[in-house]
PDB file of N, CA and C in Angstrom:
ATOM      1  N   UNK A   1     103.540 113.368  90.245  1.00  0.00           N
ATOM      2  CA  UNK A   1     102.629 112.498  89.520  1.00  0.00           C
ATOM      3  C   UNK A   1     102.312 111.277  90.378  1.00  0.00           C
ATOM      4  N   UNK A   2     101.104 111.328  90.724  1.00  0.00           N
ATOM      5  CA  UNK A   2     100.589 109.775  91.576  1.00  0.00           C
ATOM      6  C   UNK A   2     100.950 108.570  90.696  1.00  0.00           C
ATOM      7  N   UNK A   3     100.648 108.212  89.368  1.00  0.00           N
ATOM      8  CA  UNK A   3     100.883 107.039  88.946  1.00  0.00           C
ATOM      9  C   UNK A   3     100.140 106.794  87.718  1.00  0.00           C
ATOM     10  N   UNK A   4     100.361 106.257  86.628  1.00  0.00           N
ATOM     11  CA  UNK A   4      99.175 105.957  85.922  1.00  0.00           C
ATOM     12  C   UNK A   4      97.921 105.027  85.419  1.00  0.00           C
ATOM     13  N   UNK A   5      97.214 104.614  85.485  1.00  0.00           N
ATOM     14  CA  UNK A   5      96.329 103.625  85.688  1.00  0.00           C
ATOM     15  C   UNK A   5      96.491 102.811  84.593  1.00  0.00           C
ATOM     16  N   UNK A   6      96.687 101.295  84.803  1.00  0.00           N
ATOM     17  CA  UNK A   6      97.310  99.830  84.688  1.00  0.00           C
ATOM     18  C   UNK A   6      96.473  99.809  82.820  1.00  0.00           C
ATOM     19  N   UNK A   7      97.434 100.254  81.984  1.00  0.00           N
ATOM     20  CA  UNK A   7      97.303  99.649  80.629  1.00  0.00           C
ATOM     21  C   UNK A   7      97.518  98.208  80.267  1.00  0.00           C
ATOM     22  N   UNK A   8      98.553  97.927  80.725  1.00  0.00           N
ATOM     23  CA  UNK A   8      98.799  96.411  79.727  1.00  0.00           C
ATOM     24  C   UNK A   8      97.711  95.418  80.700  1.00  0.00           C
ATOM     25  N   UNK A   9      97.988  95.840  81.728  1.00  0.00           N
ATOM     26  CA  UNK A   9      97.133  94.677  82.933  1.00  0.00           C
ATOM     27  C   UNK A   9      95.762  95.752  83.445  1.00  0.00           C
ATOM     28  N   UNK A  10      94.574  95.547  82.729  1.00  0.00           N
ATOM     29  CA  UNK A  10      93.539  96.604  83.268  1.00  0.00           C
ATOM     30  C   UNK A  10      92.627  95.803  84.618  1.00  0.00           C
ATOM     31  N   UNK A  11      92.983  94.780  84.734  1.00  0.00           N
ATOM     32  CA  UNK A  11      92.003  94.305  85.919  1.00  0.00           C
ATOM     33  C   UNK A  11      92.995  92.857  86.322  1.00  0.00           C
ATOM     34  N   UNK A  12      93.088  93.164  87.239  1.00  0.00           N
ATOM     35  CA  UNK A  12      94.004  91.780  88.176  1.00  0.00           C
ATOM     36  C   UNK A  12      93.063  91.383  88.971  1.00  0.00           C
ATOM     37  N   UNK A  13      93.180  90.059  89.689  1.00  0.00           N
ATOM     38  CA  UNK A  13      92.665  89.433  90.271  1.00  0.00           C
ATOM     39  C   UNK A  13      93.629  88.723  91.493  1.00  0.00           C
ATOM     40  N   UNK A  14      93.564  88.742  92.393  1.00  0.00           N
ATOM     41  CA  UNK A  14      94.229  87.650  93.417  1.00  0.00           C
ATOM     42  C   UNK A  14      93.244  86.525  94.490  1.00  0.00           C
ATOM     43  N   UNK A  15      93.685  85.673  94.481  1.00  0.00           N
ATOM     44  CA  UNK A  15      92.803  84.414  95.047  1.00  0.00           C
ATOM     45  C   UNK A  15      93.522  84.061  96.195  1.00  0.00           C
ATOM     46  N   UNK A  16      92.716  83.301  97.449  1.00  0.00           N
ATOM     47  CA  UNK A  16      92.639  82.816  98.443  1.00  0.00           C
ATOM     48  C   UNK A  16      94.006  81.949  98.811  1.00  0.00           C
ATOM     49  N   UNK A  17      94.290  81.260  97.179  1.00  0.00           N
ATOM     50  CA  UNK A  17      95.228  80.120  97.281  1.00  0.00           C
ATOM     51  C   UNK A  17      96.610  80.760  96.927  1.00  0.00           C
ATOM     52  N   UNK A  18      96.806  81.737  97.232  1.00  0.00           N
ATOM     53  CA  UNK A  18      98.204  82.544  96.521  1.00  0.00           C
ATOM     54  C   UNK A  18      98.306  82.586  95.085  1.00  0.00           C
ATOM     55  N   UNK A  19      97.615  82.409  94.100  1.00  0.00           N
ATOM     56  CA  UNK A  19      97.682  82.804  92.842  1.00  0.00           C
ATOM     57  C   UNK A  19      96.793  84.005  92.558  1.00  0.00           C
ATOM     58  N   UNK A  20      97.123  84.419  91.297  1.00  0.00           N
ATOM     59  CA  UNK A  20      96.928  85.830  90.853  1.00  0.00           C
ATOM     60  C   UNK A  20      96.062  85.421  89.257  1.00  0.00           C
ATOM     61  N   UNK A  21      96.099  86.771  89.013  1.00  0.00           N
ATOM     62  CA  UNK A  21      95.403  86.632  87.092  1.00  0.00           C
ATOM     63  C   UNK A  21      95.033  87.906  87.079  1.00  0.00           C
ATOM     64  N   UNK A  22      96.196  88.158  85.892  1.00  0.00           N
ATOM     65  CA  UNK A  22      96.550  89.314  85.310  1.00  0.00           C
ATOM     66  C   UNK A  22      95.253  89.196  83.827  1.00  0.00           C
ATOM     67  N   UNK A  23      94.607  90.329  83.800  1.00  0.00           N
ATOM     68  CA  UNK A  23      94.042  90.221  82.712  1.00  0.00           C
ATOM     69  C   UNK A  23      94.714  91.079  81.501  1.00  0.00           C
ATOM     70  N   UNK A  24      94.812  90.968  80.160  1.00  0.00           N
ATOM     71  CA  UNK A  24      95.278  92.195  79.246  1.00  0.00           C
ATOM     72  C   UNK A  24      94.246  93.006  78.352  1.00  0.00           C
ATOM     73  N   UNK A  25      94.458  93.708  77.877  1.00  0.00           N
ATOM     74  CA  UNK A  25      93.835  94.486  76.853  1.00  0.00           C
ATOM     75  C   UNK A  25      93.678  93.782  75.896  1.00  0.00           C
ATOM     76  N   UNK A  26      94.470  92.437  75.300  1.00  0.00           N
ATOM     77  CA  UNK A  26      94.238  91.762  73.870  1.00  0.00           C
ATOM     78  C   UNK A  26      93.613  90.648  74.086  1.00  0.00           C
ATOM     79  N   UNK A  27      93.241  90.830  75.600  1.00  0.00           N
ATOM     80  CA  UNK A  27      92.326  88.975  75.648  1.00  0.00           C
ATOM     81  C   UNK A  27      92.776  87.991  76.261  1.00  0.00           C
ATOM     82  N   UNK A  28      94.745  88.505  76.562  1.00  0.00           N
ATOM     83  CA  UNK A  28      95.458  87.355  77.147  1.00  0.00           C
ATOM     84  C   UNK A  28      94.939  87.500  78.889  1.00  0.00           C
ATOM     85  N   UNK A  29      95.459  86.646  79.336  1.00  0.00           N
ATOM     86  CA  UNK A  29      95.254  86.092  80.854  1.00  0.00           C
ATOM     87  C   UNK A  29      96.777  85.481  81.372  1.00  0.00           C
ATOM     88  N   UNK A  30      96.696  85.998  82.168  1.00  0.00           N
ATOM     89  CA  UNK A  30      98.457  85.739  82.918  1.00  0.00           C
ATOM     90  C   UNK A  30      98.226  85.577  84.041  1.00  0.00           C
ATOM     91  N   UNK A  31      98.990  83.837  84.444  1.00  0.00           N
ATOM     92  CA  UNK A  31      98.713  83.367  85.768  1.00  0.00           C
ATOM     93  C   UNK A  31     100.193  83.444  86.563  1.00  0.00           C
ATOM     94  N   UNK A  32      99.831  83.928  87.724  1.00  0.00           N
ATOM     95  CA  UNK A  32     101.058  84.077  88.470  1.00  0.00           C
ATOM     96  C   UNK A  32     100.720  83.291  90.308  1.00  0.00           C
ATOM     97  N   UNK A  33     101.957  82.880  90.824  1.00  0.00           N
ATOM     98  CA  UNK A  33     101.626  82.789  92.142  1.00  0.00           C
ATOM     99  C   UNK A  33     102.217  83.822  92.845  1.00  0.00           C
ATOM    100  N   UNK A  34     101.709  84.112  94.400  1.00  0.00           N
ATOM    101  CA  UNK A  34     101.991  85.709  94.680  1.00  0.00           C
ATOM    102  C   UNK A  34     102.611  85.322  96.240  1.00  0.00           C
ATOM    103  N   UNK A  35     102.847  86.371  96.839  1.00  0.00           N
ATOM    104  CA  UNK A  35     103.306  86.476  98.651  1.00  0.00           C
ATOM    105  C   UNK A  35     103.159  87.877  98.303  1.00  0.00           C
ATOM    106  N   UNK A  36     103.013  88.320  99.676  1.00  0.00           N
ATOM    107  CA  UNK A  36     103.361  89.970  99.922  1.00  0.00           C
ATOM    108  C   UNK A  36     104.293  89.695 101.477  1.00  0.00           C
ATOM    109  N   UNK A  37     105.404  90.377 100.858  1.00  0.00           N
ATOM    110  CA  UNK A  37     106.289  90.756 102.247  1.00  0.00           C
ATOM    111  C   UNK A  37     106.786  91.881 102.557  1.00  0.00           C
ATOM    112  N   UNK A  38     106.521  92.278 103.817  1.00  0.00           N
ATOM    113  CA  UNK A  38     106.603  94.085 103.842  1.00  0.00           C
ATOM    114  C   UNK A  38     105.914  94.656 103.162  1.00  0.00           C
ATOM    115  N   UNK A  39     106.902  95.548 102.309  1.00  0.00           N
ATOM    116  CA  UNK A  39     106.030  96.328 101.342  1.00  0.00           C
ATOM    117  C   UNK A  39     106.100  95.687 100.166  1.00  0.00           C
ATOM    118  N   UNK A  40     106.112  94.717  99.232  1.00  0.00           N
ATOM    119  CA  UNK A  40     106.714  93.910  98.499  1.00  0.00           C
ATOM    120  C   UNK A  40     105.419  93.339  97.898  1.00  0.00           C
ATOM    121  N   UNK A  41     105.553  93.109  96.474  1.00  0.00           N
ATOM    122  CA  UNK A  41     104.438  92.098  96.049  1.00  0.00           C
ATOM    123  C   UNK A  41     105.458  91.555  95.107  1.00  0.00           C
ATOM    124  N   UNK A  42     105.632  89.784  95.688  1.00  0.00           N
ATOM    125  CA  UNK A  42     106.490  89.178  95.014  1.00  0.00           C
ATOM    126  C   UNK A  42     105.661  87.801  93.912  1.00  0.00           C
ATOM    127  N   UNK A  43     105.858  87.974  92.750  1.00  0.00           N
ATOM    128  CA  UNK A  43     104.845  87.098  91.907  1.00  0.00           C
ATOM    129  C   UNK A  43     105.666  86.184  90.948  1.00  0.00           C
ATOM    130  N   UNK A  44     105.322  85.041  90.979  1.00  0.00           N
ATOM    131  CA  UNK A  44     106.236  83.639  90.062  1.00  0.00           C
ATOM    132  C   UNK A  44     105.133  83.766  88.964  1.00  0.00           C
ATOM    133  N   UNK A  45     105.345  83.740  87.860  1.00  0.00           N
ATOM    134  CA  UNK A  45     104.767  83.535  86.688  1.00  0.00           C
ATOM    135  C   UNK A  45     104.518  81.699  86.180  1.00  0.00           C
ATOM    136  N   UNK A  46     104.446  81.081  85.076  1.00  0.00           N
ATOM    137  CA  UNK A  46     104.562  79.749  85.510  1.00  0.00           C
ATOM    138  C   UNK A  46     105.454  79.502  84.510  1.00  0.00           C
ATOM    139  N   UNK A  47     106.416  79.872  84.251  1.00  0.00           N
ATOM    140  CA  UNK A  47     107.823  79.865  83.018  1.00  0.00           C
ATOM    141  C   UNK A  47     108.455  79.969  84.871  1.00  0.00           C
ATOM    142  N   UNK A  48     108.247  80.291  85.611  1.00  0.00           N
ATOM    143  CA  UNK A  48     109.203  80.634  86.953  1.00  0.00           C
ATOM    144  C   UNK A  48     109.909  81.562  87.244  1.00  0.00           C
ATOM    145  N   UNK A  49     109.864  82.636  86.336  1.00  0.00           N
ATOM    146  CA  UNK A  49     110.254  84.110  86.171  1.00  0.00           C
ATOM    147  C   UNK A  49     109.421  84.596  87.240  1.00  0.00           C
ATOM    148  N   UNK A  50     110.598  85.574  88.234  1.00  0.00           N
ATOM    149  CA  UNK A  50     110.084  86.013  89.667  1.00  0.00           C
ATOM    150  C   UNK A  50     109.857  87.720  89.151  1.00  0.00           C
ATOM    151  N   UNK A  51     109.089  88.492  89.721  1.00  0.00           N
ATOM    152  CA  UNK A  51     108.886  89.906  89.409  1.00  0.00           C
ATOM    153  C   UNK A  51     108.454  89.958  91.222  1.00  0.00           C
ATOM    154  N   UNK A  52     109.416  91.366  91.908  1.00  0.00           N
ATOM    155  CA  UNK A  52     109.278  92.066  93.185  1.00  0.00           C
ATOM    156  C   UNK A  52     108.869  93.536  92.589  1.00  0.00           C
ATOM    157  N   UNK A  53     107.604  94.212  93.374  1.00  0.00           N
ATOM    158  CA  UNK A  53     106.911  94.802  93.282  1.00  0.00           C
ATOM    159  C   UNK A  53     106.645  95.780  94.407  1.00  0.00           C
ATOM    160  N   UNK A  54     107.192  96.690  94.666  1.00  0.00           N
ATOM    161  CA  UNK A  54     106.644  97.440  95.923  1.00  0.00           C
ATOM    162  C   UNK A  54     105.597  98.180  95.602  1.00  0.00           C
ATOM    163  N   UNK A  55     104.830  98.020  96.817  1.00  0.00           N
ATOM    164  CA  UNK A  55     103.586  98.943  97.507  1.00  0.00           C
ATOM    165  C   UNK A  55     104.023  99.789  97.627  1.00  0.00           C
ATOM    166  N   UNK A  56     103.468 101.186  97.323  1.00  0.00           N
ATOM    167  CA  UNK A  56     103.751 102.224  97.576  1.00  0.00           C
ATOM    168  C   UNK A  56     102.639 102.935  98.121  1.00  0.00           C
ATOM    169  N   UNK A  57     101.598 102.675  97.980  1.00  0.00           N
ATOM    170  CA  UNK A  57     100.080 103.136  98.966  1.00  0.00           C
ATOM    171  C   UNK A  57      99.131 102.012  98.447  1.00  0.00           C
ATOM    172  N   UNK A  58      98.615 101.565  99.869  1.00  0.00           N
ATOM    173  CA  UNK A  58      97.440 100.417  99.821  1.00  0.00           C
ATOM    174  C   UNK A  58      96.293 101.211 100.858  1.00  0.00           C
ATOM    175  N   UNK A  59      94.968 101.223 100.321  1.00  0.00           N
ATOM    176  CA  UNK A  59      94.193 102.398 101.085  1.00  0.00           C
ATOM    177  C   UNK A  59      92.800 101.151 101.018  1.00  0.00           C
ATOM    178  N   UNK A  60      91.430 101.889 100.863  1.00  0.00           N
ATOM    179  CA  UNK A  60      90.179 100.906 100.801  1.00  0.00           C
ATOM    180  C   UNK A  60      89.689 101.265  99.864  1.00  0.00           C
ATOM    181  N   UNK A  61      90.181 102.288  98.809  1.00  0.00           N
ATOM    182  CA  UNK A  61      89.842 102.666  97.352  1.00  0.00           C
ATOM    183  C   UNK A  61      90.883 102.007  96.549  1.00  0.00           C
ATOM    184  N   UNK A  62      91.913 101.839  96.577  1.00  0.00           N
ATOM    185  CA  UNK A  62      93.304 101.766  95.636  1.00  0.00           C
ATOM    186  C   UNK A  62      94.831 101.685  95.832  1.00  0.00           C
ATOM    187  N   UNK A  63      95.415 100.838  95.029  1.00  0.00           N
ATOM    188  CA  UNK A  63      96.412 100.328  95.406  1.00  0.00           C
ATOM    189  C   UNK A  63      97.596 100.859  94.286  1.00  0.00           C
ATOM    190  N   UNK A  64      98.682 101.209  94.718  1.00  0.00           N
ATOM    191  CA  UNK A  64      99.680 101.840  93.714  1.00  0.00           C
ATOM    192  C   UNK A  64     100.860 100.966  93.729  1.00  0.00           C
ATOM    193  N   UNK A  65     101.790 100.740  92.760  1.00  0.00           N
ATOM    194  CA  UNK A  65     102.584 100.003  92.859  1.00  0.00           C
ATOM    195  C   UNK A  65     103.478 100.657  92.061  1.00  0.00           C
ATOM    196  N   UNK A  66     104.815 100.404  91.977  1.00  0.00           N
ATOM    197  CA  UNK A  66     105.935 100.901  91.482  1.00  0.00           C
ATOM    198  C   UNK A  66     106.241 100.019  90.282  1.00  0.00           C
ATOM    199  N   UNK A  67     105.766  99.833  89.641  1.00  0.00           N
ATOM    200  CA  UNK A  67     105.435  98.988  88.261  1.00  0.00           C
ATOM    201  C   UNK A  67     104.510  97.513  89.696  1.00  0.00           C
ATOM    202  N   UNK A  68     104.114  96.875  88.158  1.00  0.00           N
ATOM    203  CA  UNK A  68     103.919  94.986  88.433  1.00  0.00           C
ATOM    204  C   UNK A  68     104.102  94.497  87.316  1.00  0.00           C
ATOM    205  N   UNK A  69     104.754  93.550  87.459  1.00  0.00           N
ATOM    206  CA  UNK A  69     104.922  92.002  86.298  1.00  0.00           C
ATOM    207  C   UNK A  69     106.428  93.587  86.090  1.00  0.00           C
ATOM    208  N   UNK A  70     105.675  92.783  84.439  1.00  0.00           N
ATOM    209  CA  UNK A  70     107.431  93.247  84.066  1.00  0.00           C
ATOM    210  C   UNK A  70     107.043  95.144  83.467  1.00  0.00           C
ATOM    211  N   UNK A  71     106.039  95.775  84.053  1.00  0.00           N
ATOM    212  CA  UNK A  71     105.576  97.105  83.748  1.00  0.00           C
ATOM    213  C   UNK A  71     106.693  97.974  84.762  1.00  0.00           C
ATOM    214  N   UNK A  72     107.399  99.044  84.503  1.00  0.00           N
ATOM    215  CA  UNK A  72     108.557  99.636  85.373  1.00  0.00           C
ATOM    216  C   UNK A  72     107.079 100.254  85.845  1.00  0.00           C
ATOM    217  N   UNK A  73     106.804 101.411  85.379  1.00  0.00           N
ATOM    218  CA  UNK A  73     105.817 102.498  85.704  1.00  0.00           C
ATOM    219  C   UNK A  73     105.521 102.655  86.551  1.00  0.00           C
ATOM    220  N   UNK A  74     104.896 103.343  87.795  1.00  0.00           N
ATOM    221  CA  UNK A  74     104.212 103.221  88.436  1.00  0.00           C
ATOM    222  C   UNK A  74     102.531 103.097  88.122  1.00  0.00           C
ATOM    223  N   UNK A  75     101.592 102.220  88.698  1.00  0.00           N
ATOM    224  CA  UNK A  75     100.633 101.639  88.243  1.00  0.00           C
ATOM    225  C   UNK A  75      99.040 102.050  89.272  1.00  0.00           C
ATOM    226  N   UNK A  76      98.164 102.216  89.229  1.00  0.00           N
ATOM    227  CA  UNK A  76      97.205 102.740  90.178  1.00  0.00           C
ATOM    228  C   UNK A  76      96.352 101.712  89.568  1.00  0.00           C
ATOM    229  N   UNK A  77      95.377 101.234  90.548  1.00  0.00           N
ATOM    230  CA  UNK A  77      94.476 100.274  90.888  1.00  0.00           C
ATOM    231  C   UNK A  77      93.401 100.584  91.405  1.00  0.00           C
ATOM    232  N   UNK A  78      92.063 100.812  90.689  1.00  0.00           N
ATOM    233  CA  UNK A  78      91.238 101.041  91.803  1.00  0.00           C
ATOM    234  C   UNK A  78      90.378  99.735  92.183  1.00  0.00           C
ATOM    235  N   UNK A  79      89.368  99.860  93.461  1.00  0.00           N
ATOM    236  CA  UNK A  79      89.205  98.451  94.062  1.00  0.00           C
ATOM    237  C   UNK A  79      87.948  98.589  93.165  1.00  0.00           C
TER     238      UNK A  79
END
């Protein structure tokens, strides 16, 4: 199974300045600050709760991750 495509978070966003924005299905918006190291997507929420995230394929269509935020799942992204 490749992964399944991002329910709770259907469209993310990442910005220039190291912050992020998680969008949800109910309207909420979740701001996080981000780094990527290695394979790693490491994100601070602003409560300061840390979530590490590995890459598992980054291509020029889509990005998979082994959960993000606090989702275990694996997660597919398209660009």
């Amino acid at each position: 199974m490749r992964g399944e495509k991002q329910v709770n978070y259907p469209y993310i966003e990442f910005f220039d300045n190291d912050s992020a924005v998680f969008h949800s299905r109910a309207d909420t918006i979740y701001q996080f600050t981000f780094s990527i190291r290695k394979d790693s997507l490491y994100l601070v929420d602003i409560y300061g709760k840390k979530y590490v995230n590995k890459i598992m394929e980054l291509n020029d269509r889509s990005v998979i991750f082994e959960g993000i935020a606090d989702v275990t799942k694996t997660q597919v992204y398209e660009k």
